[in-house]
C-alpha atoms as a PDB file:
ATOM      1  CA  UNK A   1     126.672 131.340 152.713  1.00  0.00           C
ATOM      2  CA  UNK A   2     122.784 130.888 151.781  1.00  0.00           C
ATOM      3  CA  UNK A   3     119.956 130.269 153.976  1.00  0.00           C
ATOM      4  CA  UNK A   4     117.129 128.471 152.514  1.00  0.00           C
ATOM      5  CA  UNK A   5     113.245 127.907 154.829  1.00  0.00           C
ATOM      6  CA  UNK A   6     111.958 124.429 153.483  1.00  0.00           C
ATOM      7  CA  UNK A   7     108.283 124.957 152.205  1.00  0.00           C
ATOM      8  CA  UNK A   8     105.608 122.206 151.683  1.00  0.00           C
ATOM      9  CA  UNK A   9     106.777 121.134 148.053  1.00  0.00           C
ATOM     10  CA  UNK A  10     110.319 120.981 149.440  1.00  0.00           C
ATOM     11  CA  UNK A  11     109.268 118.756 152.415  1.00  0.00           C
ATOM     12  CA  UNK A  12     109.357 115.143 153.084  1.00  0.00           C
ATOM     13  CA  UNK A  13     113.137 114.408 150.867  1.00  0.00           C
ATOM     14  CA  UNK A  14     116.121 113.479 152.683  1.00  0.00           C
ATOM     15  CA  UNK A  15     118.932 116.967 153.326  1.00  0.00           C
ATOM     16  CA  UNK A  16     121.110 115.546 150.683  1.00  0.00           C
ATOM     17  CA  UNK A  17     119.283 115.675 147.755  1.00  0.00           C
ATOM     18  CA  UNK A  18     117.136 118.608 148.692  1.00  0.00           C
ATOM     19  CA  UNK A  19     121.069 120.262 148.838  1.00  0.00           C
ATOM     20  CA  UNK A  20     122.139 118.402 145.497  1.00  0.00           C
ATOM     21  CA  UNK A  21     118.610 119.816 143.655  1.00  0.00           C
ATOM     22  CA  UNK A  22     119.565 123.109 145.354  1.00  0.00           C
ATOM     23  CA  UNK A  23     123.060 123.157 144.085  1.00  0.00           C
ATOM     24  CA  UNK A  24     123.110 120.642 140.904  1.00  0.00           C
ATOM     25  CA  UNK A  25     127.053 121.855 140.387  1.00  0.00           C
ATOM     26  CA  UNK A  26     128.343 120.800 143.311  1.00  0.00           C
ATOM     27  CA  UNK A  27     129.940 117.226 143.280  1.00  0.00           C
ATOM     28  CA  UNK A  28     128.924 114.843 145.856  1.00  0.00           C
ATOM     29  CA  UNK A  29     132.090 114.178 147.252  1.00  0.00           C
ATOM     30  CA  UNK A  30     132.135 118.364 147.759  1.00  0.00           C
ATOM     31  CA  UNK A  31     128.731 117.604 149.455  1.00  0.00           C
ATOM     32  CA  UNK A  32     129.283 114.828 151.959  1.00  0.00           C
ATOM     33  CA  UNK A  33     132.359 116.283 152.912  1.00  0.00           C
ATOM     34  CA  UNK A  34     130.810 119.493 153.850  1.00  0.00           C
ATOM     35  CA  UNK A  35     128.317 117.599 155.674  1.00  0.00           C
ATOM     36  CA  UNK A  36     131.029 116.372 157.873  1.00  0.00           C
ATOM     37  CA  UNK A  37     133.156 119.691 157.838  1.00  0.00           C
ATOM     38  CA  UNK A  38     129.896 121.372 159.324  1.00  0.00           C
ATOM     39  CA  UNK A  39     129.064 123.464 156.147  1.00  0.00           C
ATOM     40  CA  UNK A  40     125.366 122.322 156.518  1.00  0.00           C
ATOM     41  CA  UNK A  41     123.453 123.330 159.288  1.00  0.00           C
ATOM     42  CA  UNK A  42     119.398 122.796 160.500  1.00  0.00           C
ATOM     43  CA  UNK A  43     117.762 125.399 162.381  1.00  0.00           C
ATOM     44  CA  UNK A  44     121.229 126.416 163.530  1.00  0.00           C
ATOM     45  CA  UNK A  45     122.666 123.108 164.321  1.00  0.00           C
ATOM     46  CA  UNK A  46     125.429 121.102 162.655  1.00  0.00           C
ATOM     47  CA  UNK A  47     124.038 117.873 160.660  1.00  0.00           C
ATOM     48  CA  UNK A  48     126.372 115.202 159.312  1.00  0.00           C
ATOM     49  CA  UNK A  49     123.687 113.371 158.324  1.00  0.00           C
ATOM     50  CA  UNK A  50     122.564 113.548 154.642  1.00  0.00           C
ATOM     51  CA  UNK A  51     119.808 110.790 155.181  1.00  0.00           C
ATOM     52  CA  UNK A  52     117.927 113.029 157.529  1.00  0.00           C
ATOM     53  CA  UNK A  53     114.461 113.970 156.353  1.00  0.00           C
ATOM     54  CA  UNK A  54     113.680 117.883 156.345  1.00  0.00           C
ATOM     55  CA  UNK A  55     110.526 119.780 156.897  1.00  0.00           C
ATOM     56  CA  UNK A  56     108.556 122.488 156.368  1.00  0.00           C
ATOM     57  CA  UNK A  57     109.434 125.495 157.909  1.00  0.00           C
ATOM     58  CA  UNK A  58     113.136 124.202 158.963  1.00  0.00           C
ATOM     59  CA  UNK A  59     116.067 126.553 158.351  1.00  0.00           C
ATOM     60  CA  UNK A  60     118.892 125.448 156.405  1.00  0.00           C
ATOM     61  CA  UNK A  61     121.704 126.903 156.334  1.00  0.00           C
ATOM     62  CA  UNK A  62     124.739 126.414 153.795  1.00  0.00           C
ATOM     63  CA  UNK A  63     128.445 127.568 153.691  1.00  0.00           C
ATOM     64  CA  UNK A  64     129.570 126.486 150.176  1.00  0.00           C
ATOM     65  CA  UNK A  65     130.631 128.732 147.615  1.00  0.00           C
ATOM     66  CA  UNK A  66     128.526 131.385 145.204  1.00  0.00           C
ATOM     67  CA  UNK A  67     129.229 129.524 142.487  1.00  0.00           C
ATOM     68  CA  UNK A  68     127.492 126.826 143.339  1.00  0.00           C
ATOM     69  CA  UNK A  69     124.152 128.291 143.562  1.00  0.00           C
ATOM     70  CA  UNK A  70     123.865 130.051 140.546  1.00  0.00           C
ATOM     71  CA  UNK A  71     121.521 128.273 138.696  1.00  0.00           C
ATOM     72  CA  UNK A  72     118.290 128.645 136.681  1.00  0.00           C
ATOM     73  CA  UNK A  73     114.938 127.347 137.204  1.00  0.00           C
ATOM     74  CA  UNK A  74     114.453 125.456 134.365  1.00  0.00           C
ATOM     75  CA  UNK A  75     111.158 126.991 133.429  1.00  0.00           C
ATOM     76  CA  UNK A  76     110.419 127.543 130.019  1.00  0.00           C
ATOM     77  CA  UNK A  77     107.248 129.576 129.365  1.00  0.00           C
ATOM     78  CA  UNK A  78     105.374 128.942 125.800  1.00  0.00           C
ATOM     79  CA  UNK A  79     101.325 129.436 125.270  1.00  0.00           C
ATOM     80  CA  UNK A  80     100.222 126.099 126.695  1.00  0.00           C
ATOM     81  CA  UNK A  81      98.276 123.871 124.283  1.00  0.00           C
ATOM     82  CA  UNK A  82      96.511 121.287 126.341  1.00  0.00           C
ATOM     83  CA  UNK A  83      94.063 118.548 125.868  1.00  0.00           C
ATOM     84  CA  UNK A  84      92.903 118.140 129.655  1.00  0.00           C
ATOM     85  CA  UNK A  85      90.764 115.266 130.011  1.00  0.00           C
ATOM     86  CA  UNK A  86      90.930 116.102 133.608  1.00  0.00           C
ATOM     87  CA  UNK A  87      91.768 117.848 136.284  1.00  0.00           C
ATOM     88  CA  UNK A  88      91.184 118.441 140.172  1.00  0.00           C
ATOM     89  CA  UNK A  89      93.629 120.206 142.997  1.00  0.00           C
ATOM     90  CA  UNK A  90      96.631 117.712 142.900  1.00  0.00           C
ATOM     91  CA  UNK A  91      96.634 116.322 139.491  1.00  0.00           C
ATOM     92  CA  UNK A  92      96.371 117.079 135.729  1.00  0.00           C
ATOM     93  CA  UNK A  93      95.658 114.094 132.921  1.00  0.00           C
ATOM     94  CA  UNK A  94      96.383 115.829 129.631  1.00  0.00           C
ATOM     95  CA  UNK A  95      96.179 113.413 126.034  1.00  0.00           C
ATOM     96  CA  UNK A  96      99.250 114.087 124.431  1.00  0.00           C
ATOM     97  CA  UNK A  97      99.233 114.324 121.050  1.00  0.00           C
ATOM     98  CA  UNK A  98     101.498 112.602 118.423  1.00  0.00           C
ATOM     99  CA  UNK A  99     105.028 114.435 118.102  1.00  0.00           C
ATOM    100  CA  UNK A 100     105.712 115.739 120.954  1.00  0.00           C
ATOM    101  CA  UNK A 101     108.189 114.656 123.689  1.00  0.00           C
ATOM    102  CA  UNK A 102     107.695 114.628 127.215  1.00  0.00           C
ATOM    103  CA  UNK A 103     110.672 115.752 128.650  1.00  0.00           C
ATOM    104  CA  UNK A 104     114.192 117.850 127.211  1.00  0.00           C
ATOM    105  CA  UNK A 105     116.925 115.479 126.566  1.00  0.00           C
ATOM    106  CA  UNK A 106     115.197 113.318 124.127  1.00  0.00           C
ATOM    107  CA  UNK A 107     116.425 114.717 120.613  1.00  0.00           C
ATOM    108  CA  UNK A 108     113.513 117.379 121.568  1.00  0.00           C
ATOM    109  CA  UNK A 109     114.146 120.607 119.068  1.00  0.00           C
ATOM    110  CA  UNK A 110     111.060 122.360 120.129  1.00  0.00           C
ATOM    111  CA  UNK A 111     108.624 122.774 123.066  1.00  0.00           C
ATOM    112  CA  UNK A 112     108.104 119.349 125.097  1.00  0.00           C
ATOM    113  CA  UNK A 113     104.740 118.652 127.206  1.00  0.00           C
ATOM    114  CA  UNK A 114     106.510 119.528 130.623  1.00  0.00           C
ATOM    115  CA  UNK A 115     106.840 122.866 129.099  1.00  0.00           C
ATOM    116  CA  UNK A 116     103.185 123.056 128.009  1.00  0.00           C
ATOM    117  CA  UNK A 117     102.154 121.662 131.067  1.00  0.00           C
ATOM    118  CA  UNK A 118     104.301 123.890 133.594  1.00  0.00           C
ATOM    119  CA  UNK A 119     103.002 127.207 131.422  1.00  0.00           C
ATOM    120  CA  UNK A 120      99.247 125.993 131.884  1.00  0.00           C
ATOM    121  CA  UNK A 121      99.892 126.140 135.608  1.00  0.00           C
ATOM    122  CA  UNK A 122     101.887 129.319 135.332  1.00  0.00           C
ATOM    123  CA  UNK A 123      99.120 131.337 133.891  1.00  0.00           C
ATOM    124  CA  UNK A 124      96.284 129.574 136.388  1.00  0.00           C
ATOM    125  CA  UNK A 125      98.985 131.345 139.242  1.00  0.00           C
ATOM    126  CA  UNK A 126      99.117 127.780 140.581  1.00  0.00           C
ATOM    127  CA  UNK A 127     102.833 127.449 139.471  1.00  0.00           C
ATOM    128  CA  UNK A 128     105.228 130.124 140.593  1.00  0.00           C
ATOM    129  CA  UNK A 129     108.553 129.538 139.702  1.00  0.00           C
ATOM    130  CA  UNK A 130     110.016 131.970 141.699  1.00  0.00           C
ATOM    131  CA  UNK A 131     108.514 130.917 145.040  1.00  0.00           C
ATOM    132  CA  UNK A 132     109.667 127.155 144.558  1.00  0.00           C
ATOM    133  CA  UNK A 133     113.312 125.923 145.277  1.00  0.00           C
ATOM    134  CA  UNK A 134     113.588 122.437 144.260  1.00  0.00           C
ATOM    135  CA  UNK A 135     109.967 121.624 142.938  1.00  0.00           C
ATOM    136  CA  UNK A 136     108.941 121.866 139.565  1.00  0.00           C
ATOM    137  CA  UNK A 137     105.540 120.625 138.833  1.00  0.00           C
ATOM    138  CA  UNK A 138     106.269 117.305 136.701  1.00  0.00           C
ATOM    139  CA  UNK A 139     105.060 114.490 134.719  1.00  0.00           C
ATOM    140  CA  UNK A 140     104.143 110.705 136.688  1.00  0.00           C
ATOM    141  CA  UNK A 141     104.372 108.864 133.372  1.00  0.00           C
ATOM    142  CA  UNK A 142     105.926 108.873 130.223  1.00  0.00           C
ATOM    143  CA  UNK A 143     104.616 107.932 126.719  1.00  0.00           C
ATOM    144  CA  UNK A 144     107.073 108.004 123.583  1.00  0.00           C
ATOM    145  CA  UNK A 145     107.093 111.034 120.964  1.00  0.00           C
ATOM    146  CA  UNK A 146     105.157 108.891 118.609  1.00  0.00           C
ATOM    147  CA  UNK A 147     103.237 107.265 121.242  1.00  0.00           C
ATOM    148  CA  UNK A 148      99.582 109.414 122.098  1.00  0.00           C
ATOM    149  CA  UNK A 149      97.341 109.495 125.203  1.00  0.00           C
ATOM    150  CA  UNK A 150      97.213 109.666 128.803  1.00  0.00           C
ATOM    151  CA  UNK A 151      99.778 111.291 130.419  1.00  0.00           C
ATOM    152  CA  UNK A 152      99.549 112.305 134.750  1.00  0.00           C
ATOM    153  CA  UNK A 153     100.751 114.988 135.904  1.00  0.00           C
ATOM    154  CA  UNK A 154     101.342 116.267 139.452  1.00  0.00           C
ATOM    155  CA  UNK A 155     100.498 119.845 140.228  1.00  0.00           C
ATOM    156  CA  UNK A 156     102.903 119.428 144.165  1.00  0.00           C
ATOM    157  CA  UNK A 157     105.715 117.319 145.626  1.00  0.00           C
ATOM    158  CA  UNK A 158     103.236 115.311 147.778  1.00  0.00           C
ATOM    159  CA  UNK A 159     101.019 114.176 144.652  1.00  0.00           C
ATOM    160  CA  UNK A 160     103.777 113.055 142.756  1.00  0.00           C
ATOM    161  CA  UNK A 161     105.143 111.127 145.681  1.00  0.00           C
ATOM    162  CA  UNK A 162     101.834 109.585 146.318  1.00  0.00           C
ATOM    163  CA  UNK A 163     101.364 109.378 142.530  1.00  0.00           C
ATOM    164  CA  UNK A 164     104.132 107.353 141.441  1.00  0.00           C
ATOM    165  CA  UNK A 165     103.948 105.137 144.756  1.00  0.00           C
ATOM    166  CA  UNK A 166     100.332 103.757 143.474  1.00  0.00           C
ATOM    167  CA  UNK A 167     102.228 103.412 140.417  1.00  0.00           C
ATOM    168  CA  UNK A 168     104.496 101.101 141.933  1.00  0.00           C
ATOM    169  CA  UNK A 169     102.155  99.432 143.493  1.00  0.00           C
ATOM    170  CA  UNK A 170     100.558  98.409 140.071  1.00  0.00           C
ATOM    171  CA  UNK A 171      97.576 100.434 141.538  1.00  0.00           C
ATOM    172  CA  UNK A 172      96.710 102.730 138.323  1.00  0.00           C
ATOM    173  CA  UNK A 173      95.245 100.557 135.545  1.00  0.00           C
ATOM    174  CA  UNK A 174      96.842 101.517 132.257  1.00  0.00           C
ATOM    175  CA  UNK A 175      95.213 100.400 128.871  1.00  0.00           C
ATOM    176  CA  UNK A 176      96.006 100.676 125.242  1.00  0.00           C
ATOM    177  CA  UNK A 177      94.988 100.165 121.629  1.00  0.00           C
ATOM    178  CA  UNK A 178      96.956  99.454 119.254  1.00  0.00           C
ATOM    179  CA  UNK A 179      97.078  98.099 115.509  1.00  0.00           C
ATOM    180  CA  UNK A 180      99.771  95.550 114.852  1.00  0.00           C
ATOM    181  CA  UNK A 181     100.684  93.918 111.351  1.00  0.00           C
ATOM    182  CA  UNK A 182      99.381  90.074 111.020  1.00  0.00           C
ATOM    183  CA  UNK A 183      96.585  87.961 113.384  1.00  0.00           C
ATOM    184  CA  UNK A 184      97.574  87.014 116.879  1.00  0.00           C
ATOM    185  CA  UNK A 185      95.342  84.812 118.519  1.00  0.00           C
ATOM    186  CA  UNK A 186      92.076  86.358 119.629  1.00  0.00           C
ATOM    187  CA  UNK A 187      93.410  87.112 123.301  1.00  0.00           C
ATOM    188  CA  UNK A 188      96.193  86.342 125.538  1.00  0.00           C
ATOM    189  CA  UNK A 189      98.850  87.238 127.715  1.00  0.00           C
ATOM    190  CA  UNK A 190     102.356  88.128 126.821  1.00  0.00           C
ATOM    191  CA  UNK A 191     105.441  87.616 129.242  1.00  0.00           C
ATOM    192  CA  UNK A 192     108.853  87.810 128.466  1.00  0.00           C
ATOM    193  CA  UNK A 193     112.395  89.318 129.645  1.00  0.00           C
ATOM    194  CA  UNK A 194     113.670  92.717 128.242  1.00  0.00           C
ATOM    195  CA  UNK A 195     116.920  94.687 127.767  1.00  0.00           C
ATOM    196  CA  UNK A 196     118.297  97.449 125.913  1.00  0.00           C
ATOM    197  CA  UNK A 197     120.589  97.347 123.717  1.00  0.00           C
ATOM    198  CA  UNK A 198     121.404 100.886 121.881  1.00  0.00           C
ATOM    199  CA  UNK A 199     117.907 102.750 121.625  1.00  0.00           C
ATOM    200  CA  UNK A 200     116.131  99.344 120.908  1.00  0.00           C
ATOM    201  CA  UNK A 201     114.531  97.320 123.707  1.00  0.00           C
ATOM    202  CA  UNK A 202     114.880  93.473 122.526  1.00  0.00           C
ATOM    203  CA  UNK A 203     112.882  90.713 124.296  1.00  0.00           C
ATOM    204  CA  UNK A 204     113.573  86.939 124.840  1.00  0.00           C
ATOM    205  CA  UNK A 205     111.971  84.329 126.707  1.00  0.00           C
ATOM    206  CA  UNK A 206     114.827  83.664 128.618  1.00  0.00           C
ATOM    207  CA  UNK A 207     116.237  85.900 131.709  1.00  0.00           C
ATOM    208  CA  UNK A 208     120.189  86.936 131.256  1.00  0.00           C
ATOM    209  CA  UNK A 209     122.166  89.653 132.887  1.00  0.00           C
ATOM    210  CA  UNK A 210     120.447  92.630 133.949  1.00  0.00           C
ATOM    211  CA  UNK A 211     116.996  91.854 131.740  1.00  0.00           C
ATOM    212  CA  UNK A 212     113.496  92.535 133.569  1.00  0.00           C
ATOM    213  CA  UNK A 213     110.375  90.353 133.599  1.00  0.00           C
ATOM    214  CA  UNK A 214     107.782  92.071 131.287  1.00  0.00           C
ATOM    215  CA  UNK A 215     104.035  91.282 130.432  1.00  0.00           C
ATOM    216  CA  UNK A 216     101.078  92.330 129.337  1.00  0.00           C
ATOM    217  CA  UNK A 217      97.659  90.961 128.170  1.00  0.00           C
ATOM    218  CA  UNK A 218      95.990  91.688 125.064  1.00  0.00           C
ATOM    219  CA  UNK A 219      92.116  91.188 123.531  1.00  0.00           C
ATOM    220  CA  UNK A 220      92.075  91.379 119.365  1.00  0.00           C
ATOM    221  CA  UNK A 221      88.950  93.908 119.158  1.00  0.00           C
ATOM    222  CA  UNK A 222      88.946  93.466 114.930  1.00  0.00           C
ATOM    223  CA  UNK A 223      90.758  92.286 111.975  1.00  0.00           C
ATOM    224  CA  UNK A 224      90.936  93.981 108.605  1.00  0.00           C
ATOM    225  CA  UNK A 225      93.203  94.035 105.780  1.00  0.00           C
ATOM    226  CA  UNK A 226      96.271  91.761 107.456  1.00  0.00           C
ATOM    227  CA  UNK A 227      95.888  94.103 110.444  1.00  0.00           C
ATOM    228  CA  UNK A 228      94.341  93.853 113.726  1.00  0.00           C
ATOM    229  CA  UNK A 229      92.595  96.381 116.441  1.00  0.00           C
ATOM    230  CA  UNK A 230      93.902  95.577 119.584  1.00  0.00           C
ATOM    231  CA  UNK A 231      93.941  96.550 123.264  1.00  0.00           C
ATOM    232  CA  UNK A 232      96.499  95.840 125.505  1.00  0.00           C
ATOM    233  CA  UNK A 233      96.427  96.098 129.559  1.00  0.00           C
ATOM    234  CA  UNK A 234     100.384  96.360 130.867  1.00  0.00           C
ATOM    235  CA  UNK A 235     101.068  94.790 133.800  1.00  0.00           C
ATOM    236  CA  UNK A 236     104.835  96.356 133.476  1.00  0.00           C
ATOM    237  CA  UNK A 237     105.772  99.674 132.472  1.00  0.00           C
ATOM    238  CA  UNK A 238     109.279  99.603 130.673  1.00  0.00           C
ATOM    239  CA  UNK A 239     110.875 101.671 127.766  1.00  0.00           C
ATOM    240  CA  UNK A 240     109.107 100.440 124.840  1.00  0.00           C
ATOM    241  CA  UNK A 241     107.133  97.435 126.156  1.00  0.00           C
ATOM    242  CA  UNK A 242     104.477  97.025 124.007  1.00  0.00           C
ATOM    243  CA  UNK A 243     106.262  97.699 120.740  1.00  0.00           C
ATOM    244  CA  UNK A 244     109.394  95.429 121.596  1.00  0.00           C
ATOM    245  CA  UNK A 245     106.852  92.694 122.269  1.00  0.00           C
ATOM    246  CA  UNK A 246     104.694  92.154 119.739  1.00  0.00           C
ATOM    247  CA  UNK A 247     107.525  92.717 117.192  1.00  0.00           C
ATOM    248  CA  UNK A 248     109.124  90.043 119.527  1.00  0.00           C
ATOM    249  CA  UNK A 249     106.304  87.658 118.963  1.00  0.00           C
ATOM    250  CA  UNK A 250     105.952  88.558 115.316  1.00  0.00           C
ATOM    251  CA  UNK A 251     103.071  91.570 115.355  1.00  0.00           C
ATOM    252  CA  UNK A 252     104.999  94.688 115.090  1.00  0.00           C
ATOM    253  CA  UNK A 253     102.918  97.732 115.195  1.00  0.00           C
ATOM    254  CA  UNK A 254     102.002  99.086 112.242  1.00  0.00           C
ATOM    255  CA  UNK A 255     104.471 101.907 110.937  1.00  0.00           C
ATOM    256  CA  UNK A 256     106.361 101.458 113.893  1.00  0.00           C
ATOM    257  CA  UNK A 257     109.323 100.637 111.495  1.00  0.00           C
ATOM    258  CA  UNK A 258     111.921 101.068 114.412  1.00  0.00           C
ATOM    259  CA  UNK A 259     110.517  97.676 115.831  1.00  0.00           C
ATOM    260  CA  UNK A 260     109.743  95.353 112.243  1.00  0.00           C
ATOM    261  CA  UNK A 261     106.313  97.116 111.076  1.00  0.00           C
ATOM    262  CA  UNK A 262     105.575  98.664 107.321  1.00  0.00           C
ATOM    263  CA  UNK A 263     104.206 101.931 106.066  1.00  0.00           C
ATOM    264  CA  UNK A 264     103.021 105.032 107.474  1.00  0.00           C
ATOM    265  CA  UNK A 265      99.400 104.641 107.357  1.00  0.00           C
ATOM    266  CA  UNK A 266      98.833 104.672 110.984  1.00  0.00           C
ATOM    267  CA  UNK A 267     101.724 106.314 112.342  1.00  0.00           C
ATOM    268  CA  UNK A 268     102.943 103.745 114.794  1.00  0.00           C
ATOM    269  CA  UNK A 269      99.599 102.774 115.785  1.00  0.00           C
ATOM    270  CA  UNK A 270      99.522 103.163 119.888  1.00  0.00           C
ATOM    271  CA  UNK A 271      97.464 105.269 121.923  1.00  0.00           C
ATOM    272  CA  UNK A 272      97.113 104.868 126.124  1.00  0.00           C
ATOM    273  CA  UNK A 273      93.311 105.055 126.017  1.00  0.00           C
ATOM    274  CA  UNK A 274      92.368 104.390 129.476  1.00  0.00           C
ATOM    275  CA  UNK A 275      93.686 105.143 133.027  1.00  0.00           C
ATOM    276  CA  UNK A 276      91.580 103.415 136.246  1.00  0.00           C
ATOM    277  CA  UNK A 277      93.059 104.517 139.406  1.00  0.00           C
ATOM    278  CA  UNK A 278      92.526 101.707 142.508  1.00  0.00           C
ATOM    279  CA  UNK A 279      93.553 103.023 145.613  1.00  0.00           C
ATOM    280  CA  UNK A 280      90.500 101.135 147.568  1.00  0.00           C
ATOM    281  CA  UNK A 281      89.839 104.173 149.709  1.00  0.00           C
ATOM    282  CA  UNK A 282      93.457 103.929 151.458  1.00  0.00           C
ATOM    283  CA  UNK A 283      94.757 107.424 150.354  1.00  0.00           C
ATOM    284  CA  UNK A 284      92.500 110.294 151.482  1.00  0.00           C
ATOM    285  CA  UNK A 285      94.481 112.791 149.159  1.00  0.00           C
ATOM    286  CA  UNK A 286      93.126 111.456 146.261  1.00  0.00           C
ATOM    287  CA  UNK A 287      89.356 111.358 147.116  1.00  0.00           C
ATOM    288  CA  UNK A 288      88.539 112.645 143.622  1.00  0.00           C
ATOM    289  CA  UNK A 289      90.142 110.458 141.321  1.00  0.00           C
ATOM    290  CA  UNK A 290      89.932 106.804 143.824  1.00  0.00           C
ATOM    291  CA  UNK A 291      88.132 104.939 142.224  1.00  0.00           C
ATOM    292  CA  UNK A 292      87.569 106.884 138.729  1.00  0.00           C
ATOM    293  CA  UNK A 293      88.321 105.586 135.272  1.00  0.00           C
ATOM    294  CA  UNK A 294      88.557 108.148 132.712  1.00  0.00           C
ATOM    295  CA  UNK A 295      88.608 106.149 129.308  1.00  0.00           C
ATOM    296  CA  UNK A 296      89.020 108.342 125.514  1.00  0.00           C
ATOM    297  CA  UNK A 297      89.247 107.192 122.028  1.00  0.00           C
ATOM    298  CA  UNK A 298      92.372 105.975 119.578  1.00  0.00           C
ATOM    299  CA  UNK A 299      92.107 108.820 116.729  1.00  0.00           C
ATOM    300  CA  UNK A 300      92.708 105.798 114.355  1.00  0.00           C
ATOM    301  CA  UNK A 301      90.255 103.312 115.965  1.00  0.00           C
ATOM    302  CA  UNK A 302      87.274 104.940 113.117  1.00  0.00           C
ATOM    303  CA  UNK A 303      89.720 104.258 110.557  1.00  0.00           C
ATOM    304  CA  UNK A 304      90.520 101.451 111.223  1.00  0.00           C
ATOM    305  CA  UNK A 305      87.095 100.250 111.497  1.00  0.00           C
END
C-alpha cells in the first residue's frame, strides 16, 4: 500500500492515468479491476471511477503490490547546452541545433534535447525530480534530428496543457525556410492527404484509409543555382510534412535524400524560423508571450544568398 498527496503539476488528469504514470508496470486490466475491487481510494473513500478528475492536495491511496511502484524517474542529468531564444515563468523556446533528437526512442545514442532541457531547469532549482510524481517538464513540439529551430517547452503541467491546446487550435503560427531542389512557382499553397508507410510519410491527392488532410503555403524568397530559398507557413503539423510534400510535388529538399533530394551541401535544408503565438488576450497565463513573435535566422539562408 502507497499513499500519494496530488500536487499542482499532478492536478487537473483523470485518477487513471495519474495511477498508470504512477505505476507504468501495472496492466490496465490489473488497474480497472482494482478500481472496482476498491484498491484505489480518494481522501479515504472508495472510487470506481477512473474518469474522475483529481486535485491538488487530494489523498490517494493505493493497495497494489511493491512491485509495481518501483520505478525510476526518468531524469537524465548532462551539462545543459542551450540556445534560449526565450524564456519567461511557464515556458522555454530553445533553437535546436542540427543532430540532435528530441526525445529517447528515436535511434538516439547520445543525449536528446529533453535531457538538455530538463538539466537546464535542474540546475536553475526550478526542476526537482524528486519532489514531482508524474510530471516531467517536457517538450510542446517536435522537430526531426536533422530538422533545426524552434522548439517549446513547458516548464509545469498547466503550461503544457494550455500549450498544446493553442496548438490545436492552430493558434501558434509556425514558419519555416527551407531550400528545395528545382523552381516552384513563386508562391502558393500546398494541400494534399498523407500516410505512413515504414519511416516514410508519402502524399497523394487523393484521401484513402486512414490518410490526413495536410497543407501548407509557401513564398519562393530566391533562386540560385537550380535551387530555391523558400519559406513555408504549415497549416498542419504531421510527421514529416514539409519534406514529404515538396518531394511529393517534385521539390525535394536539398540533401534530404530520404525524401528524393541530392548532395550534402545544405544538410537537409529546413529550419522552423519563426513562432507567433495568437491567443487574442483569452488566456491570462500566458500574458508574456500573447501576442509575441519571436522570429531567428536559417544558418544557411547567407549561404545560400
Amino acid at each position: 500500500m502507497r499513499v500519494f498527496t496530488v500536487n499542482g503539476n499532478d492536478a487537473g488528469q483523470r485518477l487513471d492515468k495519474f495511477i498508470k504514470k504512477l505505476m507504468p508496470k501495472l496492466p490496465g486490466s490489473m488497474l480497472y479491476k482494482g478500481l472496482r475491487k476498491n484498491c484505489v481510494r480518494v481522501n479515504g473513500k472508495h472510487v470506481k471511477d477512473g474518469a474522475c478528475t483529481v486535485s491538488s492536495g487530494d489523498e490517494i491511496t493505493l493497495y497494489f503490490k511493491d512491485e509495481f511502484f518501483d520505478t525510476p524517474n526518468g531524469f537524465r542529468y548532462i551539462k545543459p547546452k542551450l540556445d534560449i531564444v526565450y524564456e519567461d515563468e511557464n515556458i522555454l523556446i530553445i533553437n535546436k541545433a542540427v543532430g540532435i533528437v528530441c526525445h529517447a526512442g528515436e535511434h538516439a545514442s547520445g543525449h536528446t534535447l529533453v535531457d538538455m532541457m530538463q538539466s537546464y531547469l535542474y540546475d536553475r532549482g526550478e526542476y526537482v525530480p524528486e519532489a514531482e510524481q508524474t510530471f516531467r517538464p517536457a517538450l510542446c513540439n517536435r522537430l526531426d534530428r536533422n530538422t533545426g529551430g524552434l522548439v517549446i517547452a513547458a516548464k509545469n503541467a498547466e503550461a503544457l496543457r494550455r500549450m498544446n491546446a493553442h496548438i490545436r487550435a492552430r493558434e501558434v503560427r509556425k514558419v519555416y525556410m527551407a531550400v528545395v531542389e528545382g523552381y516552384p512557382g513563386e508562391r502558393g499553397e500546398l494541400r494534399g492527404y498523407a500516410s505512413r508507410s515504414g519511416k516514410v510519410t508519402e502524399v497523394s491527392g487523393t484521401k484513402s484509409g486512414g490518410a490526413k488532410e495536410v497543407s501548407l503555403s509557401y513564398t519562393v524568397k530566391a533562386r540560385r543555382n537550380g535551387y530555391s530559398l523558400t519559406e513555408i507557413e504549415l497549416h498542419t503539423g504531421r510527421t514529416h510534412q514539409i519534406r514529404a510534400q515538396f518531394a511529393a510535388e517534385g521539390f525535394p529538399l536539398a540533401g534530404d535524400t530520404k525524401y528524393g533530394g541530392h548532395g550534402e551541401k545544405f544538410r537537409q535544408a529546413l529550419w522552423s524560423v519563426e513562432a507567433s503565438f495568437m491567443f487574442g488576450g483569452a488566456d491570462e497565463f500566458f500574458n508574456g508571450i500573447d501576442g509575441l513573435r519571436i522570429r531567428i535566422k536559417a544558418p544557411f539562408e547567407e549561404e545560400f544568398m
